[in-house]
C-alpha atoms as a PDB file:
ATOM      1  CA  UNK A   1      18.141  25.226 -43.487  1.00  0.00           C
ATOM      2  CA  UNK A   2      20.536  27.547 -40.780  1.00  0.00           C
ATOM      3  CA  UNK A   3      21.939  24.069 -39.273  1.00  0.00           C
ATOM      4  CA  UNK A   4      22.291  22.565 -42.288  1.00  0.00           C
ATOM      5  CA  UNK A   5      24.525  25.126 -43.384  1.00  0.00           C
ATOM      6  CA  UNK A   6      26.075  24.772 -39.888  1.00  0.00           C
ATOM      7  CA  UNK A   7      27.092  21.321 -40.292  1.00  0.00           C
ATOM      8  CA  UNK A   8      28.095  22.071 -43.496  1.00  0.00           C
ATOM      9  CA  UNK A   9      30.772  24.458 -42.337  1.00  0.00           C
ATOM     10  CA  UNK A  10      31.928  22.092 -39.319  1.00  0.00           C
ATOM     11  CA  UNK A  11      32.310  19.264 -42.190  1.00  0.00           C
ATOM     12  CA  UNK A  12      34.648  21.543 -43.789  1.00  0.00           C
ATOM     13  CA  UNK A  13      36.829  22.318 -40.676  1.00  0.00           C
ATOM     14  CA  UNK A  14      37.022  18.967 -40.045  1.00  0.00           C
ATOM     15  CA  UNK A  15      38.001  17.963 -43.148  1.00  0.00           C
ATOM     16  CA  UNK A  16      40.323  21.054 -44.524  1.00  0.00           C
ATOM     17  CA  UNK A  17      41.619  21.837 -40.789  1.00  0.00           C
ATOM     18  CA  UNK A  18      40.237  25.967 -41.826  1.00  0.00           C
ATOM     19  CA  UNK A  19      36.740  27.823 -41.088  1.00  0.00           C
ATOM     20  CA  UNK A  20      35.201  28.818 -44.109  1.00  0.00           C
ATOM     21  CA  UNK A  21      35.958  32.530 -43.476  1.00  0.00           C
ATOM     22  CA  UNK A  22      39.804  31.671 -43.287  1.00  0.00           C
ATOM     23  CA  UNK A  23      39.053  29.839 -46.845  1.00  0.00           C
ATOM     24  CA  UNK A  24      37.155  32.961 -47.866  1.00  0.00           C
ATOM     25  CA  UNK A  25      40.005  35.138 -46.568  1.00  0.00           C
ATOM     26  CA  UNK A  26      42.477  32.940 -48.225  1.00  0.00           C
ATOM     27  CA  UNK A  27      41.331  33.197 -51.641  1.00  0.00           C
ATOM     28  CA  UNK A  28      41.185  37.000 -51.259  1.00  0.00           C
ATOM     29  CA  UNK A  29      44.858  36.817 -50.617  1.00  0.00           C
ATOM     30  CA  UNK A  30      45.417  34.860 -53.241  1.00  0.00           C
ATOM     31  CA  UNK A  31      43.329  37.477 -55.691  1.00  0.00           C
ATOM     32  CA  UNK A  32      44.716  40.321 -54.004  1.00  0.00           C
ATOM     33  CA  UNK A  33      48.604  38.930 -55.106  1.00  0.00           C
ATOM     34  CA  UNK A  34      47.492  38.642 -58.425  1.00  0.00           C
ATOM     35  CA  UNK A  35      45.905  41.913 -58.507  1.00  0.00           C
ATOM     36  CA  UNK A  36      49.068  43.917 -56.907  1.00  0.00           C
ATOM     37  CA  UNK A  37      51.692  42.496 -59.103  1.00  0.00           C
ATOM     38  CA  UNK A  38      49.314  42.526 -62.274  1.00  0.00           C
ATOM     39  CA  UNK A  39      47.983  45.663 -62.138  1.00  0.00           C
ATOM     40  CA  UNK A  40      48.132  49.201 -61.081  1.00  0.00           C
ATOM     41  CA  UNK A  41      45.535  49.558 -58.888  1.00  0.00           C
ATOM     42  CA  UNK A  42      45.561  51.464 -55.833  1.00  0.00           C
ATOM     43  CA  UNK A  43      45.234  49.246 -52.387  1.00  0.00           C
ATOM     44  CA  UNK A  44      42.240  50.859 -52.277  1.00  0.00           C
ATOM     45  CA  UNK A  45      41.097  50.066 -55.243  1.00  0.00           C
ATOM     46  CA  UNK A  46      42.048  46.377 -54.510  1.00  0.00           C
ATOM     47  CA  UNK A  47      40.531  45.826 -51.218  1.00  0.00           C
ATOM     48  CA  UNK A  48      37.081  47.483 -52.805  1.00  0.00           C
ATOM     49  CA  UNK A  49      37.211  44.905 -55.987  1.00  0.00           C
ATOM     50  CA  UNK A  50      37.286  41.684 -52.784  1.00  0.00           C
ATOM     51  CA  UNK A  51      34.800  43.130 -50.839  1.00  0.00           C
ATOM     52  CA  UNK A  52      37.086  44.060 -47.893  1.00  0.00           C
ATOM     53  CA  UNK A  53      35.175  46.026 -46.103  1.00  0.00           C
ATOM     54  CA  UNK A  54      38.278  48.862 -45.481  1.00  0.00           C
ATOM     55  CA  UNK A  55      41.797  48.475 -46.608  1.00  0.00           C
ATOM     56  CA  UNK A  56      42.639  48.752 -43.456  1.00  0.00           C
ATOM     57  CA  UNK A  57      41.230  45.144 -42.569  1.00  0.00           C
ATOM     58  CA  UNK A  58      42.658  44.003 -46.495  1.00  0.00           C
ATOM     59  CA  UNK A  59      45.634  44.966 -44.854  1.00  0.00           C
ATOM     60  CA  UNK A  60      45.518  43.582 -41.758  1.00  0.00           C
ATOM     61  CA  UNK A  61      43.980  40.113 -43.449  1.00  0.00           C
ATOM     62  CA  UNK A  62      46.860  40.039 -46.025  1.00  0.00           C
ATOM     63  CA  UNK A  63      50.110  40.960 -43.411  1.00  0.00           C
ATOM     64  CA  UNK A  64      48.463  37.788 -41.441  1.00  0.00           C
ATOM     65  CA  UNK A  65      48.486  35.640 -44.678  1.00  0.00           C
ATOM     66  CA  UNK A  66      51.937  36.596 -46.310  1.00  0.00           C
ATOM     67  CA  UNK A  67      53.795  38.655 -43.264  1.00  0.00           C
ATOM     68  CA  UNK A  68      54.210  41.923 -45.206  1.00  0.00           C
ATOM     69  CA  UNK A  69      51.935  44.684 -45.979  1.00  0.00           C
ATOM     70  CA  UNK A  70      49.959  44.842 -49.644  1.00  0.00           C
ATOM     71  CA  UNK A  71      52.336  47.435 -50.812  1.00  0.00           C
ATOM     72  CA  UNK A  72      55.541  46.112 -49.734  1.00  0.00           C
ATOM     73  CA  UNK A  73      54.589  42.841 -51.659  1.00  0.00           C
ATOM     74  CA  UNK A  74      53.936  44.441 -54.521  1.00  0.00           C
ATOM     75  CA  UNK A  75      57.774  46.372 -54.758  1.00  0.00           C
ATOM     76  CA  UNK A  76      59.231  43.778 -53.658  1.00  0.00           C
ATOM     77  CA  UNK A  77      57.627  41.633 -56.458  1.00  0.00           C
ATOM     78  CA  UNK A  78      58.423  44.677 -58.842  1.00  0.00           C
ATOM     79  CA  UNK A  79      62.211  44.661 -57.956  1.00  0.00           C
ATOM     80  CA  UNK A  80      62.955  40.982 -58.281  1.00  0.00           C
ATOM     81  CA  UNK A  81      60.827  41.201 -61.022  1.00  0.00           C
ATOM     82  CA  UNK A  82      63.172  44.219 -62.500  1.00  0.00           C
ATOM     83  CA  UNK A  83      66.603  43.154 -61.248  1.00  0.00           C
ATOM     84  CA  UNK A  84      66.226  39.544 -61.441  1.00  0.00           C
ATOM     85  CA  UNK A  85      63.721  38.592 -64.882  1.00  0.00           C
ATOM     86  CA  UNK A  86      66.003  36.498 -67.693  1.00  0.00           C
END
Protein backbone atom coordinates (compact mmCIF):
# COMPACT_ATOMS: atom_id res chain seq x y z
CA UNK A 1 0.00 0.00 0.00
CA UNK A 2 3.09 2.70 1.28
CA UNK A 3 4.78 2.26 -2.37
CA UNK A 4 1.85 2.41 -4.06
CA UNK A 5 1.16 5.65 -2.73
CA UNK A 6 4.86 6.35 -3.48
CA UNK A 7 4.60 5.87 -7.06
CA UNK A 8 1.62 7.58 -7.00
CA UNK A 9 3.23 10.80 -5.87
CA UNK A 10 6.38 10.37 -8.31
CA UNK A 11 3.58 9.97 -11.21
CA UNK A 12 2.42 13.27 -10.21
CA UNK A 13 5.85 15.06 -10.22
CA UNK A 14 6.48 13.73 -13.30
CA UNK A 15 3.57 14.66 -14.82
CA UNK A 16 2.63 18.25 -13.06
CA UNK A 17 6.54 19.16 -12.65
CA UNK A 18 5.32 19.82 -8.40
CA UNK A 19 5.48 17.35 -5.21
CA UNK A 20 2.26 16.86 -3.86
CA UNK A 21 3.04 19.00 -0.76
CA UNK A 22 3.86 22.05 -3.13
CA UNK A 23 0.21 21.16 -4.70
CA UNK A 24 -1.09 20.93 -1.14
CA UNK A 25 0.69 24.19 -0.27
CA UNK A 26 -0.56 25.74 -3.39
CA UNK A 27 -4.11 25.35 -2.90
CA UNK A 28 -3.73 26.75 0.64
CA UNK A 29 -2.48 29.86 -1.01
CA UNK A 30 -5.00 29.95 -3.18
CA UNK A 31 -7.74 29.56 -0.09
CA UNK A 32 -5.82 31.73 2.02
CA UNK A 33 -6.27 34.79 -0.92
CA UNK A 34 -9.73 34.19 -0.93
CA UNK A 35 -10.04 34.16 2.69
CA UNK A 36 -7.92 37.58 3.30
CA UNK A 37 -9.66 39.67 0.78
CA UNK A 38 -13.19 38.05 1.60
CA UNK A 39 -13.25 38.15 5.01
CA UNK A 40 -12.15 39.61 8.23
CA UNK A 41 -10.41 37.09 9.76
CA UNK A 42 -7.38 37.44 11.67
CA UNK A 43 -4.06 35.69 10.01
CA UNK A 44 -4.43 33.67 12.72
CA UNK A 45 -7.55 32.77 12.29
CA UNK A 46 -6.70 31.96 8.59
CA UNK A 47 -3.72 29.87 8.93
CA UNK A 48 -5.84 27.72 11.76
CA UNK A 49 -8.98 27.25 9.17
CA UNK A 50 -5.84 25.47 6.42
CA UNK A 51 -4.32 23.55 8.88
CA UNK A 52 -1.03 25.53 8.96
CA UNK A 53 0.44 24.37 11.65
CA UNK A 54 1.59 28.24 12.97
CA UNK A 55 1.06 31.40 11.09
CA UNK A 56 4.31 31.78 11.19
CA UNK A 57 4.92 28.87 8.55
CA UNK A 58 1.28 30.27 6.68
CA UNK A 59 3.40 33.08 6.42
CA UNK A 60 6.42 31.92 5.41
CA UNK A 61 4.47 29.35 2.79
CA UNK A 62 2.41 32.30 1.37
CA UNK A 63 5.53 35.18 1.02
CA UNK A 64 7.17 32.08 -1.06
CA UNK A 65 3.97 31.70 -3.22
CA UNK A 66 2.94 35.44 -3.88
CA UNK A 67 6.27 37.49 -2.59
CA UNK A 68 4.45 39.53 0.08
CA UNK A 69 3.34 38.78 3.48
CA UNK A 70 -0.60 37.64 4.22
CA UNK A 71 -1.34 41.04 5.51
CA UNK A 72 0.25 43.18 3.05
CA UNK A 73 -1.84 41.26 0.36
CA UNK A 74 -4.76 41.79 1.90
CA UNK A 75 -4.33 46.07 2.05
CA UNK A 76 -3.03 46.11 -0.84
CA UNK A 77 -6.08 44.21 -2.30
CA UNK A 78 -8.27 46.57 -0.01
CA UNK A 79 -6.76 49.81 -1.55
CA UNK A 80 -6.99 48.98 -5.21
CA UNK A 81 -10.05 47.60 -4.30
CA UNK A 82 -11.09 51.19 -2.63
CA UNK A 83 -9.29 53.62 -4.94
CA UNK A 84 -9.58 51.79 -8.07
CA UNK A 85 -13.40 49.69 -8.11
CA UNK A 86 -15.81 51.28 -11.13
Amino acid sequence: MLLQIIEQFRCRKLVTGITMIEYRNERRVTQAKNHLISTEQSINEIAQFLVFCTAAYFSEIFVKSEKISPSEYRKLHLFYCYNFAA
